[in-house]
Protein backbone atom coordinates (compact mmCIF):
# COMPACT_ATOMS: atom_id res chain seq x y z
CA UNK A 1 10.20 -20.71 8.86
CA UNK A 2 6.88 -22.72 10.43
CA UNK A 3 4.55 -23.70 8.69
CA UNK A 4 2.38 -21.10 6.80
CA UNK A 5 -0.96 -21.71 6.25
CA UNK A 6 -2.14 -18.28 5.18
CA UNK A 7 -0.20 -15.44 3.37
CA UNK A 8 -0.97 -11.52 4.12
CA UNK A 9 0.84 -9.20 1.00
CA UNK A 10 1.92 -5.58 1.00
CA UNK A 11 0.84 -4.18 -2.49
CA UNK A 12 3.06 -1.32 -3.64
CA UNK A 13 6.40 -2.80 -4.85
CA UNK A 14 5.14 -5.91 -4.66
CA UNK A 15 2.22 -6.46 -7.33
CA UNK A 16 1.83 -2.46 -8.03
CA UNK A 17 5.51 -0.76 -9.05
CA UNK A 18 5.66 2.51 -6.95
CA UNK A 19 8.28 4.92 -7.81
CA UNK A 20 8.06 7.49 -4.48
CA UNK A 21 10.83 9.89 -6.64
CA UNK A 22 8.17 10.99 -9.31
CA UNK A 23 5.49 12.21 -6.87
CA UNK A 24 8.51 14.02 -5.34
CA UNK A 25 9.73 15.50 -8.50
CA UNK A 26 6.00 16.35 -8.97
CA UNK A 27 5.44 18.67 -6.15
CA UNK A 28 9.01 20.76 -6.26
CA UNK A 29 8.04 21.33 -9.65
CA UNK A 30 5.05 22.81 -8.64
CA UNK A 31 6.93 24.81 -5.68
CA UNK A 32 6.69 22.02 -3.04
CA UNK A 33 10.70 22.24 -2.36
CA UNK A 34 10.70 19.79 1.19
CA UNK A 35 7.52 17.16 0.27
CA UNK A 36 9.27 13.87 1.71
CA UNK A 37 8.87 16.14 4.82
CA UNK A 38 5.59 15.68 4.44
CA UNK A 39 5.58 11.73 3.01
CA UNK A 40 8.31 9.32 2.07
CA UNK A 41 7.95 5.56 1.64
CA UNK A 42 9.78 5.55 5.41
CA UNK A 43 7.75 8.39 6.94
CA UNK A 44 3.79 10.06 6.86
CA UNK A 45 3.26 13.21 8.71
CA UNK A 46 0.14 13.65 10.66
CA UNK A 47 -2.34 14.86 7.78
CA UNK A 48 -0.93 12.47 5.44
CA UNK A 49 -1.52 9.55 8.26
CA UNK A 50 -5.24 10.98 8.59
CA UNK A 51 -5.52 10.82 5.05
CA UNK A 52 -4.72 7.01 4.57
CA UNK A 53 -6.65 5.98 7.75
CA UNK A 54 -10.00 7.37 6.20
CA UNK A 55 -9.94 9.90 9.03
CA UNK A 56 -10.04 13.23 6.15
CA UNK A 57 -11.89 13.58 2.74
CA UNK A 58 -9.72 14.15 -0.29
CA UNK A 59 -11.09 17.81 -0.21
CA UNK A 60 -10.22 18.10 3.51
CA UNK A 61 -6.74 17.22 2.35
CA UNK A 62 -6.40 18.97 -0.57
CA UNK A 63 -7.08 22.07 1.81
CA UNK A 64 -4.89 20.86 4.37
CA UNK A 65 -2.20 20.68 2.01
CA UNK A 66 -2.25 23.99 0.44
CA UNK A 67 -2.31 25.66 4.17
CA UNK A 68 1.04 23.03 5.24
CA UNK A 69 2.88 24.15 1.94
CA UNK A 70 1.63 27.72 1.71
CA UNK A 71 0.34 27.18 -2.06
CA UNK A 72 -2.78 27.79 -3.57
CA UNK A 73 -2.38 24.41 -5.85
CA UNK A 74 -5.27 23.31 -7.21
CA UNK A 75 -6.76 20.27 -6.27
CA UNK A 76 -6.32 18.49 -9.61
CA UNK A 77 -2.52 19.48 -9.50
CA UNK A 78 -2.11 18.00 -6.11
CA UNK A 79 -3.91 14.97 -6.95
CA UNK A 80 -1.99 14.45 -10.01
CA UNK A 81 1.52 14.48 -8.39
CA UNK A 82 0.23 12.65 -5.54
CA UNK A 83 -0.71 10.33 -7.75
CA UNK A 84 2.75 9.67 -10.21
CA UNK A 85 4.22 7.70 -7.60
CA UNK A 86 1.62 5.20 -9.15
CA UNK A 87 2.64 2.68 -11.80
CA UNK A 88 1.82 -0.29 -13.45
CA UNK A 89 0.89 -4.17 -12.45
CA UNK A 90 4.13 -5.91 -13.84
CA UNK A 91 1.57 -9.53 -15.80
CA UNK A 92 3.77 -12.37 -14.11
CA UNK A 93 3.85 -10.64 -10.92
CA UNK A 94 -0.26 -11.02 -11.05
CA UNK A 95 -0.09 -14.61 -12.65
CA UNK A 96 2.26 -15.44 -9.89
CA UNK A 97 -0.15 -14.29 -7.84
CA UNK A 98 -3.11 -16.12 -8.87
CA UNK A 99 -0.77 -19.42 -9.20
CA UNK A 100 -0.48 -18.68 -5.27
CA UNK A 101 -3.95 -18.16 -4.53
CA UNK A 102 -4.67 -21.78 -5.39
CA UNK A 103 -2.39 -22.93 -2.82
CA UNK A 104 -2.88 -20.83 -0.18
CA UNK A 105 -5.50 -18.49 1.65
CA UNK A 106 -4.23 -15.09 -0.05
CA UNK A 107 -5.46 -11.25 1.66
CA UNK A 108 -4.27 -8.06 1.13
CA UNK A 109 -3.46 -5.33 3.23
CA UNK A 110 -2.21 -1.87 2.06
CA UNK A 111 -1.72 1.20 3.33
CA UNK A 112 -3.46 4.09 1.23
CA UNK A 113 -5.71 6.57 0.42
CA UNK A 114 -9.03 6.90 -1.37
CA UNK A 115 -7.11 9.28 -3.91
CA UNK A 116 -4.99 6.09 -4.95
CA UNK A 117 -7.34 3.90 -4.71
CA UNK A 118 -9.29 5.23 -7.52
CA UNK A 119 -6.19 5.84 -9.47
CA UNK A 120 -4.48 2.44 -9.13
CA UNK A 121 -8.19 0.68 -9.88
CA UNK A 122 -8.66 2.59 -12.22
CA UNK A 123 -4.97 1.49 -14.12
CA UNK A 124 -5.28 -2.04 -13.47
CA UNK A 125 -8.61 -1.81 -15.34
CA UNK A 126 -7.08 -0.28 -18.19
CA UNK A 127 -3.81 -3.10 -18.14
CA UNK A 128 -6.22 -6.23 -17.29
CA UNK A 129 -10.22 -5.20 -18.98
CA UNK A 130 -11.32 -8.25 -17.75
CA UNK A 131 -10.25 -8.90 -14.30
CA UNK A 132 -10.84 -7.63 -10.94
CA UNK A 133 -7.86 -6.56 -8.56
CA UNK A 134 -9.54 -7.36 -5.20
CA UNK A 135 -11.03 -10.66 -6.80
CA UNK A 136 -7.16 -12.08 -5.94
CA UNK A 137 -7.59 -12.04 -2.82
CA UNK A 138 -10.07 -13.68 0.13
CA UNK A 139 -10.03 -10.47 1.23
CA UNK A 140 -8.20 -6.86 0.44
CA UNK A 141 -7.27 -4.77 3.25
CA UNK A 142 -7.34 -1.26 2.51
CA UNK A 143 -6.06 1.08 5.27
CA UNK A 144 -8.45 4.18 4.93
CA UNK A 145 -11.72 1.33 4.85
CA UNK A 146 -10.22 -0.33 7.95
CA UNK A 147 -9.04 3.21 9.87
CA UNK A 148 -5.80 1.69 10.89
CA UNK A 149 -2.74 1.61 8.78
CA UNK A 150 1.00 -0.27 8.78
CA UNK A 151 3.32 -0.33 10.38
CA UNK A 152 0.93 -0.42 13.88
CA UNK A 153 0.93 -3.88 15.30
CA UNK A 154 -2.40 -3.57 16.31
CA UNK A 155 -3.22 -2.69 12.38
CA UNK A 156 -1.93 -6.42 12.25
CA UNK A 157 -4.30 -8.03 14.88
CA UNK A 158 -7.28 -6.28 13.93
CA UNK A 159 -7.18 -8.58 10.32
CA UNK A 160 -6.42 -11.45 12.28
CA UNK A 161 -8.74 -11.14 14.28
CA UNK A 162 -11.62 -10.75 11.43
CA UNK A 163 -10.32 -13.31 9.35
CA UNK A 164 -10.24 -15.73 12.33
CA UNK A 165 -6.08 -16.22 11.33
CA UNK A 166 -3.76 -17.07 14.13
CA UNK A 167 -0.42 -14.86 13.21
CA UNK A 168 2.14 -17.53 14.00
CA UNK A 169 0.30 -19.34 10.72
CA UNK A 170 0.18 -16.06 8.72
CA UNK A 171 3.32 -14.47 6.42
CA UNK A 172 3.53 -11.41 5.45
CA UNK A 173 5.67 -9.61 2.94
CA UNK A 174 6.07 -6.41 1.80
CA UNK A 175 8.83 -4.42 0.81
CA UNK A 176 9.98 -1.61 3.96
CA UNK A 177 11.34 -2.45 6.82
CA UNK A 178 9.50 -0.75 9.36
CA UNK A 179 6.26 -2.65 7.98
CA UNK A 180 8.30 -6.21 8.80
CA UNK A 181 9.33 -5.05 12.22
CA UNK A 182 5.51 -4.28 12.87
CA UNK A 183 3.82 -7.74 11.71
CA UNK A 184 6.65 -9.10 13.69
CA UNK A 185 5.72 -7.27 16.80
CA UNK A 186 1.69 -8.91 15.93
CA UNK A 187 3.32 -12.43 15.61
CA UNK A 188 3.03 -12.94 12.10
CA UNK A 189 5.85 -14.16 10.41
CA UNK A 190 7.54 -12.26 7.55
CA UNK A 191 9.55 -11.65 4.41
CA UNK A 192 11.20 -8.31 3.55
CA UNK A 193 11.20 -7.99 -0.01
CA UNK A 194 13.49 -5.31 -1.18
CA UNK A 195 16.83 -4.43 -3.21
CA UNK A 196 15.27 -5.55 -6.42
CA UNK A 197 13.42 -8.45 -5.38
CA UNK A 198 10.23 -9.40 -6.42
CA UNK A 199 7.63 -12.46 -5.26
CA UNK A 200 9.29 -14.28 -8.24
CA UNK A 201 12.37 -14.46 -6.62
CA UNK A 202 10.62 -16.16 -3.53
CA UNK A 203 10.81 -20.14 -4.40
CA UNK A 204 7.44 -21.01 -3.42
């Protein structure tokens, strides 16, 4: 590895613990038999791209939804099994974290939604009353504020380029594959953190 002077992190399964099954298991049980056709931690069709590039409201995609399925789901039903895919902040993980940001320039960029945006806010508040996700970081990259979302390289450039970073300097890690192979494409170099590793498991 080069030198790194600057580290770029995914955040779900990495400081947020995602569990893609239980939004799955959410929506057959309300009649949604094929959903990772729709979105898997590997795949995002077209509406569910739109939705975590800032391109549709949550209403425009709670509509969208129910015509794609052919259900009349409420919207609070949809947004709570979109939502049980979200966890909890495992406390070393974050003290890691801040342990890190003393070392090194530390930003953020994740691909999402405002739906889990609120929700994952929201339950970090609850776990940690007196801090402030974002505050980590120099900067957090959400991917429906910036309109561009992983694994596009050009996703990649576009926060190097307005954090003034040059990607052979930058690593980023996060925990799917096709992510890696993207910052790669950018320049950036990387870490694939899966198969039950965490950041603690990183040395550094």
């Amino acid at each position: 590895m080069n030198v790194v002077k600057n580290i770029l992190f995914d955040l779900g399964g990495i400081f947020l613990n995602i569990d893609y099954q239980k939004t799955e298991q959410a929506f057959v049980d309300l009649g949604v038999k094929e959903f990772n056709q729709f979105f898997s931690q590997q795949f995002s069709n077209t509406l569910f791209e739109s939705l975590e590039t800032g391109k549709i409201t949550p209403v425009d995609f709670y509509d969208a939804f129910r015509k794609e399925t052919k259900t009349s789901l409420s919207d609070e039903a949809i947004e709570n099994a979109w939502n049980a895919m979200l966890l909890d902040f495992p406390k070393e993980r974050l003290q890691w974290l801040e342990e890190i940001g003393q070392r090194y320039p530390i930003y953020l960029f994740s691909n999402t939604n405002i739906i889990h945006y609120q929700c994952f806010i929201d339950k970090f508040e609850k776990q940690f009353p007196q801090s402030s996700f974002n505050d980590y970081f120099r900067k957090a990259y959400y991917s429906h504020e910036l309109g561009m979302r992983k694994p596009y390289p050009d996703s990649y450039r576009k926060i190097m380029e307005l954090e003034n970073l040059d990607p052979a300097e930058t690593l980023f890690i996060d925990d799917t594959p096709k992510n890696i192979e993207g910052a790669q494409q950018a320049g950036l170099q990387t870490i694939l953190l899966n198969n039950g590793r965490t950041v603690l498991d990183l040395g550094f």
